[in-house]
N, C-alpha and C. Protein backbone atom coordinates (compact mmCIF):
# COMPACT_ATOMS: atom_id res chain seq x y z
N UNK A 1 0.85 -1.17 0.00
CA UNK A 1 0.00 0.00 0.00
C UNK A 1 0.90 1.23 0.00
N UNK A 2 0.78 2.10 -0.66
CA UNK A 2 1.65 3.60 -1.13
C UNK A 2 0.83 4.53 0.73
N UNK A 3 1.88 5.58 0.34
CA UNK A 3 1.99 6.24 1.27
C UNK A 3 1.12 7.28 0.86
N UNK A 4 0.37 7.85 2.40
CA UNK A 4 -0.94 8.65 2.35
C UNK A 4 -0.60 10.26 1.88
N UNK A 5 -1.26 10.53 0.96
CA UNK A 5 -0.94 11.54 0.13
C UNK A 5 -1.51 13.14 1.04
N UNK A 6 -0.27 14.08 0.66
CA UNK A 6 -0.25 15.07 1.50
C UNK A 6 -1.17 15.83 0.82
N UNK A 7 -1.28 16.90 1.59
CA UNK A 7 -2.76 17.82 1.36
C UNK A 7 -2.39 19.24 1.14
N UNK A 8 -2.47 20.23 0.33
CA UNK A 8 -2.18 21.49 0.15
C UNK A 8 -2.99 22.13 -0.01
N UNK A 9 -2.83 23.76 0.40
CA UNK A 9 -3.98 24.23 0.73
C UNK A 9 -3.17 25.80 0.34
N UNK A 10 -3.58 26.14 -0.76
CA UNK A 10 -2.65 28.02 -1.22
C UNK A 10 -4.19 28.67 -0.56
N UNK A 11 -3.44 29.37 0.57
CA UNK A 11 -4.02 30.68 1.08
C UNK A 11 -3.72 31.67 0.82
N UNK A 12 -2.63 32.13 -0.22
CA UNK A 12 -2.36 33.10 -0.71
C UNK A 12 -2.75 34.65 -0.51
N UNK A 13 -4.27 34.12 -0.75
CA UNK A 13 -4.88 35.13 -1.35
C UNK A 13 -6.16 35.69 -0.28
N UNK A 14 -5.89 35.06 1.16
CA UNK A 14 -6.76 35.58 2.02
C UNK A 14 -5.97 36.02 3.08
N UNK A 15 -6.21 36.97 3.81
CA UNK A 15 -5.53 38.21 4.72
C UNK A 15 -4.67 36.72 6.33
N UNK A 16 -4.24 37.10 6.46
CA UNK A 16 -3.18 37.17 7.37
C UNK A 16 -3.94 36.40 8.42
N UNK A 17 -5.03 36.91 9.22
CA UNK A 17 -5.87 36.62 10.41
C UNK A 17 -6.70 35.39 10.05
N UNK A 18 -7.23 35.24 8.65
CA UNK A 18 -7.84 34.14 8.10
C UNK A 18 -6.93 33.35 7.86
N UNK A 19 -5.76 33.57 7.04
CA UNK A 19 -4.96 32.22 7.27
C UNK A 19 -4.40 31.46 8.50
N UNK A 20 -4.52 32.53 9.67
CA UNK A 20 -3.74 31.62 10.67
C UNK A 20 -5.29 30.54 11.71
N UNK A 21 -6.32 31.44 11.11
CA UNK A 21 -7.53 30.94 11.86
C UNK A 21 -7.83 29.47 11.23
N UNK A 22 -7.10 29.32 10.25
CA UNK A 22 -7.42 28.10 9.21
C UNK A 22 -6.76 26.79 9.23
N UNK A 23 -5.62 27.41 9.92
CA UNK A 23 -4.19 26.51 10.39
C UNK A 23 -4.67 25.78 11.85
N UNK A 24 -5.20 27.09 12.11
CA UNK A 24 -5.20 26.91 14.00
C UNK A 24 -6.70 25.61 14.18
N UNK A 25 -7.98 26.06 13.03
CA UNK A 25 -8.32 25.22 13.22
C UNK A 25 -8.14 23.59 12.60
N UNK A 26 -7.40 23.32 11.82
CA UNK A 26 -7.03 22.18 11.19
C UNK A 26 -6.51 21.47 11.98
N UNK A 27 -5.08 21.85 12.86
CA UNK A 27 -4.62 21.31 13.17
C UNK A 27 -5.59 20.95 15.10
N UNK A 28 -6.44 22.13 15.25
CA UNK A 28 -7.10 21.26 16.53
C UNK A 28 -7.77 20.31 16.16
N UNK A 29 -7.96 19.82 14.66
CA UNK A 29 -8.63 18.16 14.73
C UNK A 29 -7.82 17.18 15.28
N UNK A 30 -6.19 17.30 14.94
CA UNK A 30 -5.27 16.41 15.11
C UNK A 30 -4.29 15.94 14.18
N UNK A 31 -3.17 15.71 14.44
CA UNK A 31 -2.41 15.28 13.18
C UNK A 31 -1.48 16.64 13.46
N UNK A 32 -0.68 16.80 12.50
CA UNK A 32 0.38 18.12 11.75
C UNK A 32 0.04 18.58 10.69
N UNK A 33 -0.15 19.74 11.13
CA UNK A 33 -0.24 21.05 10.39
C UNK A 33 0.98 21.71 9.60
N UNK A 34 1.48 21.51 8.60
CA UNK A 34 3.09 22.90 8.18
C UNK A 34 2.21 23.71 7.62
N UNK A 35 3.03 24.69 7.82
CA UNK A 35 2.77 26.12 7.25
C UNK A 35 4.10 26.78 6.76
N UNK A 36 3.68 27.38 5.70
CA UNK A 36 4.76 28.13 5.19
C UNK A 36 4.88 29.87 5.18
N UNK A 37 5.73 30.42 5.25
CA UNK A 37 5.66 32.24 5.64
C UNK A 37 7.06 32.63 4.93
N UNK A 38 6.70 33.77 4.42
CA UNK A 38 7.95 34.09 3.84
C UNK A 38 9.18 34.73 4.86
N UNK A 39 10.32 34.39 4.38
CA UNK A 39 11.22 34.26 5.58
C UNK A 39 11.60 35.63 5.87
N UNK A 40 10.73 36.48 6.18
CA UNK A 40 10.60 38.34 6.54
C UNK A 40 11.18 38.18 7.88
N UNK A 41 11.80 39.21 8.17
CA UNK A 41 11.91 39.24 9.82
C UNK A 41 10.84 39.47 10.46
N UNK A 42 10.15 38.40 11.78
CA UNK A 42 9.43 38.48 12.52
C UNK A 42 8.49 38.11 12.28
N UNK A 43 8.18 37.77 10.75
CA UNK A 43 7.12 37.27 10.34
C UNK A 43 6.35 35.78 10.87
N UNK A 44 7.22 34.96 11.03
CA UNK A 44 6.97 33.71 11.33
C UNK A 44 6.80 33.40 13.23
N UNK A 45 7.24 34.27 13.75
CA UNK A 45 7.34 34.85 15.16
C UNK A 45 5.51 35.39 15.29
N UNK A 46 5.75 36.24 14.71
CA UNK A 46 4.21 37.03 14.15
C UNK A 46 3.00 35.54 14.21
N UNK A 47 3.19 34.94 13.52
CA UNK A 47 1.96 34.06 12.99
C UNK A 47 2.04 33.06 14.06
N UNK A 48 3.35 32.53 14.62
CA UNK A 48 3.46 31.37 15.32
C UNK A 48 2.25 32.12 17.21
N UNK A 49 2.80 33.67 17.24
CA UNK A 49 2.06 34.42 18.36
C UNK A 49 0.88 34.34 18.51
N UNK A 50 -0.09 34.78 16.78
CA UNK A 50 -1.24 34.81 16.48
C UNK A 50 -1.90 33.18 16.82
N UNK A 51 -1.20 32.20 16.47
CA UNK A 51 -2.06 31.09 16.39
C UNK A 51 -2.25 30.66 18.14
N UNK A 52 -1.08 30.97 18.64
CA UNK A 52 -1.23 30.41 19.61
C UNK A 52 -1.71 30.74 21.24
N UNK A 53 -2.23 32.15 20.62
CA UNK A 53 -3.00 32.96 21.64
C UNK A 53 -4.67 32.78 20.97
N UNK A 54 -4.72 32.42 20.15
CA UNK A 54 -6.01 32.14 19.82
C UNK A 54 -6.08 30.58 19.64
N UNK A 55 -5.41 29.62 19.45
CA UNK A 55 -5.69 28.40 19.69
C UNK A 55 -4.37 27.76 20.94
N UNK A 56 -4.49 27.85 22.47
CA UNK A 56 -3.91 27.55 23.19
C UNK A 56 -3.13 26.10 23.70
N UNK A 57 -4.08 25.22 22.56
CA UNK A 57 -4.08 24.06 23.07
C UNK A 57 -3.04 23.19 21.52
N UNK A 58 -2.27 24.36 21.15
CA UNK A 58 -1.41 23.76 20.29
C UNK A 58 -0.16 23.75 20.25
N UNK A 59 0.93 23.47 19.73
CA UNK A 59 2.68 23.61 19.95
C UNK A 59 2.91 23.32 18.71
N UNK A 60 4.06 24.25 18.92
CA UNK A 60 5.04 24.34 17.67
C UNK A 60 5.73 23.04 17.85
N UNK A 61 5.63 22.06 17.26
CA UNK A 61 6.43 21.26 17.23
C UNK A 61 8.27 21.29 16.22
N UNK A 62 8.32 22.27 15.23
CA UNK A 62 9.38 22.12 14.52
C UNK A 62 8.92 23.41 13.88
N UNK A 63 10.35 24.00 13.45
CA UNK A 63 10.44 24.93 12.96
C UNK A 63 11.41 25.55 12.79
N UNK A 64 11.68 25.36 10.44
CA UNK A 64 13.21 25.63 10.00
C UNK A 64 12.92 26.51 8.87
N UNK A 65 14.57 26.67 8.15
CA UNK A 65 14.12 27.22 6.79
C UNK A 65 14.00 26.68 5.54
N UNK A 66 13.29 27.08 4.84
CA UNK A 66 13.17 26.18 3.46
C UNK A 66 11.65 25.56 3.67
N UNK A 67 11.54 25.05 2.62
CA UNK A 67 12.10 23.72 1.84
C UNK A 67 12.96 25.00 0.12
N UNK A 68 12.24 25.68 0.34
CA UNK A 68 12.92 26.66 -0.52
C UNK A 68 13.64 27.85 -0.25
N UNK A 69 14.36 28.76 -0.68
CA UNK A 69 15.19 30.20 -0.44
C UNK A 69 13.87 31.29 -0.12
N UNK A 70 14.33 31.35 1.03
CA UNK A 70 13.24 32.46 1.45
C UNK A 70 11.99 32.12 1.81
N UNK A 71 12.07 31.09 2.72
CA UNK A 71 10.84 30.85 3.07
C UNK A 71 11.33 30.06 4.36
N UNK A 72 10.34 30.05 5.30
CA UNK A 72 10.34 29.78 6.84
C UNK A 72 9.10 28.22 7.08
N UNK A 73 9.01 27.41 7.12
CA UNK A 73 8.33 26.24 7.40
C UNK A 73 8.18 26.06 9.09
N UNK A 74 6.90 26.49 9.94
CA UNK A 74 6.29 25.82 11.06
C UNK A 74 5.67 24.55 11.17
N UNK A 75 5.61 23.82 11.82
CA UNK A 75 5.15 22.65 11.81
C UNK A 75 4.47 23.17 13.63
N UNK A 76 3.14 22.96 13.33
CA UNK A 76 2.38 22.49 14.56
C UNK A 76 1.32 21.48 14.56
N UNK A 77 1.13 21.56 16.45
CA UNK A 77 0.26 19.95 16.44
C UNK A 77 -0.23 20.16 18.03
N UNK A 78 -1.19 19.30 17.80
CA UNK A 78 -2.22 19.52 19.12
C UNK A 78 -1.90 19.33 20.09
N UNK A 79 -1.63 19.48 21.36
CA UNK A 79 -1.45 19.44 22.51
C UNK A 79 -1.99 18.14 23.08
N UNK A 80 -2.02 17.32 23.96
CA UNK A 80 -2.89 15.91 24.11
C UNK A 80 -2.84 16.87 25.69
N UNK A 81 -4.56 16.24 25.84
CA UNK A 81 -5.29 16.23 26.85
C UNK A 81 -5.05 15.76 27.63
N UNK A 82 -5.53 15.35 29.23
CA UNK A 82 -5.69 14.30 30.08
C UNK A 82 -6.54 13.33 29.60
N UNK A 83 -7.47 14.08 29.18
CA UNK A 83 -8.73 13.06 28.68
C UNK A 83 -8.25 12.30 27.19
N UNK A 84 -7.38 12.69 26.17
CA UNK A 84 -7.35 12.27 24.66
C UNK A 84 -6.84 10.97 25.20
């Protein structure tokens, strides 16, 4: 059996607050979330702040540069409960 095929999602083109609300809720279903941000100063600082004052119950699990020049890759993921 082949390996489970990844999922992409260009937000491009919707403001800043909607993309991180989109991330934040995906990844509270479960599983890993990446996200990509262009590698601006503070930018990725910026979004990693936003998600996680509005979704509390998540962590940065990883976070480098690339996969291309100029670009910043987060990886987050849900927090486990007492109860999960």
């Amino acid at each position: 059996m082949g390996k489970k095929p990844q999922a992409y999602l260009d937000t491009h083109r919707l403001d800043e607050d909607r993309r991180i609300a989109m991330i934040g809720e995906a990844a509270s279903k479960g599983g890993k979330i990446g996200f990509h941000v262009d590698d601006e100063p503070g930018k990725a600082d910026r979004y990693i702040e936003k998600l996680l004052k509005r979704f509390p119950h998540l962590k940065v699990e990883n976070r480098f540069k690339g996969p291309t020049p100029g670009v910043e890759t987060v990886i987050v993921i849900r927090m486990e409960s007492p109860a999960d």
